[in-house]
Each structure stands twice: as C-alpha cells, then as structure tokens.
Protein backbone atom coordinates (compact mmCIF):
# COMPACT_ATOMS: atom_id res chain seq x y z
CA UNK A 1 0.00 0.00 0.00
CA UNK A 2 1.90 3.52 -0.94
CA UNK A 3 0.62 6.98 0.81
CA UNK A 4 1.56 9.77 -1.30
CA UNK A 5 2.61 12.92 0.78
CA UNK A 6 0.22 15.92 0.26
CA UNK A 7 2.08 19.02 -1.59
CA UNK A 8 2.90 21.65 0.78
CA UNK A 9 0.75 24.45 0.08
CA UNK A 10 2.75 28.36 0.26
CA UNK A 11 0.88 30.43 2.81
CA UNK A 12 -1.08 32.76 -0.15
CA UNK A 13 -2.56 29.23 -0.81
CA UNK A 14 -3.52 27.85 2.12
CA UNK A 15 -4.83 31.67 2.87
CA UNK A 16 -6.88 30.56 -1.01
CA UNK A 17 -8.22 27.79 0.10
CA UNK A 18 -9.32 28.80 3.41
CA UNK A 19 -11.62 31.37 1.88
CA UNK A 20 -13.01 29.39 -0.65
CA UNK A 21 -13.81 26.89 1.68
CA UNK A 22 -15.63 29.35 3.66
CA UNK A 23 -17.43 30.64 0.56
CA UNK A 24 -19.14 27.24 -0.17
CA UNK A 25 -20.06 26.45 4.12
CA UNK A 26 -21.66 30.01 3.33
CA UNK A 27 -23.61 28.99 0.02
CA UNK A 28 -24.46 25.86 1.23
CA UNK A 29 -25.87 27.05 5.09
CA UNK A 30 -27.80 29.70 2.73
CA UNK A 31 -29.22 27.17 0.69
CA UNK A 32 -30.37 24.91 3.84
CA UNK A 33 -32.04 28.29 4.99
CA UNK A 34 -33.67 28.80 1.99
CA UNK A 35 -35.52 25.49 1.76
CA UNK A 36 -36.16 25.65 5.62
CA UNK A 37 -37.75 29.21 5.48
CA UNK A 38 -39.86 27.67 1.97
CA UNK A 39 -38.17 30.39 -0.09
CA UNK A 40 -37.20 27.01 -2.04
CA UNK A 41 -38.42 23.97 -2.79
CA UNK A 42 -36.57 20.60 -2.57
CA UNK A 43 -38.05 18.98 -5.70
CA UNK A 44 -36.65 22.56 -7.77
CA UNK A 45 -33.12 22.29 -5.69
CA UNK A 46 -32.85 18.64 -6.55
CA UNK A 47 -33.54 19.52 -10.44
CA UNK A 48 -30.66 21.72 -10.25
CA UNK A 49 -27.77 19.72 -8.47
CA UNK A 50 -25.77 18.55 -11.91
CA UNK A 51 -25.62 22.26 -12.96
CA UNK A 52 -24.92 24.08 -9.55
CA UNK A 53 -21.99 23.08 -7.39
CA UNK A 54 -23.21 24.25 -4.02
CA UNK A 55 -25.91 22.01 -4.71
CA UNK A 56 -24.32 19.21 -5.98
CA UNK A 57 -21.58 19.10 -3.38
CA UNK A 58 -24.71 18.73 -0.34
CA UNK A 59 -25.51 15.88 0.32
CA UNK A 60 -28.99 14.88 0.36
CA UNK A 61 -29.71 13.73 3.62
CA UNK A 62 -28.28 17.62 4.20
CA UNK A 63 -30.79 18.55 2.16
CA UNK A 64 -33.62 16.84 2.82
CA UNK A 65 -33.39 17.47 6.69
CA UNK A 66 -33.88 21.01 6.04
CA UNK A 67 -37.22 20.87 4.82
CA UNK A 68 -40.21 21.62 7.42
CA UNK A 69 -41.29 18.19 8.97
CA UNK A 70 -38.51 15.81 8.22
CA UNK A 71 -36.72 15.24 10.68
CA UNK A 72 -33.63 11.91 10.70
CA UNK A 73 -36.07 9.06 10.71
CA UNK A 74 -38.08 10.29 7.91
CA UNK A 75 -35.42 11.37 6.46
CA UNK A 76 -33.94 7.59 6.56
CA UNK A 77 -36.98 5.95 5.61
CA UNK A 78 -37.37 8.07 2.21
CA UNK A 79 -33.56 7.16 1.61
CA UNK A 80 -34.21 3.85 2.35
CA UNK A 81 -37.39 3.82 0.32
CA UNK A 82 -36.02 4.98 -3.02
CA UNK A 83 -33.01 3.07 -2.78
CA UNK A 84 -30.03 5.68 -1.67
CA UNK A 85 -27.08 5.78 0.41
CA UNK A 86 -27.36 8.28 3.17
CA UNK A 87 -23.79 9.28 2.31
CA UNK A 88 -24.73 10.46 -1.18
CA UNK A 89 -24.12 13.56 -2.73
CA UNK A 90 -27.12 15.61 -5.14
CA UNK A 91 -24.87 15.77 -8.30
CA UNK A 92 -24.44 11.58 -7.66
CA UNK A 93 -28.54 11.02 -7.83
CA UNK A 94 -29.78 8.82 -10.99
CA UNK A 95 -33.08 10.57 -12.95
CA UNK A 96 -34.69 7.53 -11.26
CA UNK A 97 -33.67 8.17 -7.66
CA UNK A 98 -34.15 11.65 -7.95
CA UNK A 99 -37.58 11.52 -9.65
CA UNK A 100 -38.67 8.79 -6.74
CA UNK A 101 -37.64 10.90 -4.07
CA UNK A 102 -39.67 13.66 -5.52
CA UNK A 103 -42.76 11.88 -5.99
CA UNK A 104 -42.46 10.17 -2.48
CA UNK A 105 -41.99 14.24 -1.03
CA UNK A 106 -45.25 14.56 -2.63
C-alpha cells in the first residue's frame, strides 16, 4: 500500500483555500435556509444539483433534513425507500432516484 505525501501548500494558498472553503459552508448554510424558510423547494433544488456546485456538493440527507417536517427518521426511511445511500451527494442522484424521491416528497 503507498501513501503519497500531500504538496505543501505556500501560505497565499492555504490563505486561497481557506476562503473558498468558507465561501461554499456560506452557500451551502444559505441554501439549507432557503428550503427551511420555503423560499425554495426541494423537488426545484434537486432539479438543479448537476448544474450548480453548491448544490451538488450537499448531500442529500443535508438537504432533505432542512425541509419543514422531516426530521432523521423520515429522512432515513425516504432514503431507504427509493433506494439511496445516506452518504450520497445531489450531483451523484440517478433521474430515477431523484424523480422517486420527488414523488415520495409529494
């Protein structure tokens, strides 16, 4: 089994990818917001997760926590249900999982 060593970043790096890290907590917490407060709807965020990274990157147990009356075991049990891993990211949903997860939101 070989580790390889990670590159040693300069300090204007690091400082980079500190801050962008920080950008995408920010997009995604403001997402989560926005589908808790209703200002978005799951079955719309879902539709867009190939084309936007802040939604693609979330996973969907993330995502589907945040809207109004799921809470983690209904959140498993419509997982579980349409066949996903809990671990699994929006950009990594089939048109099938995706489109039962909708219609079982429904």
């Amino acid at each position: 089994m070989t580790t390889l060593a990670l590159p040693t970043l300069t300090p204007e790096q690091r400082a980079e990818a500190l801050a962008k890290a920080a950008e995408a907590r920010k997009a995604r917490s403001e997402l989560l917001a926005n589908i808790k407060s209703g200002k978005e709807s799951i079955d719309k965020v879902l539709e867009r997760a190939k084309d936007d990274k802040t939604v693609g990157k979330t996973k969907v147990t993330q995502l589907l926590k945040a809207v109004p009356g799921l809470g983690q075991v209904k959140v498993t049990a419509l997982l579980e249900q349409a066949g996903i891993d809990p671990d699994r990211r929006a950009a990594g949903l089939g048109d099938r999982q995706r489109e039962a997860l909708i219609a079982s939101l429904k």
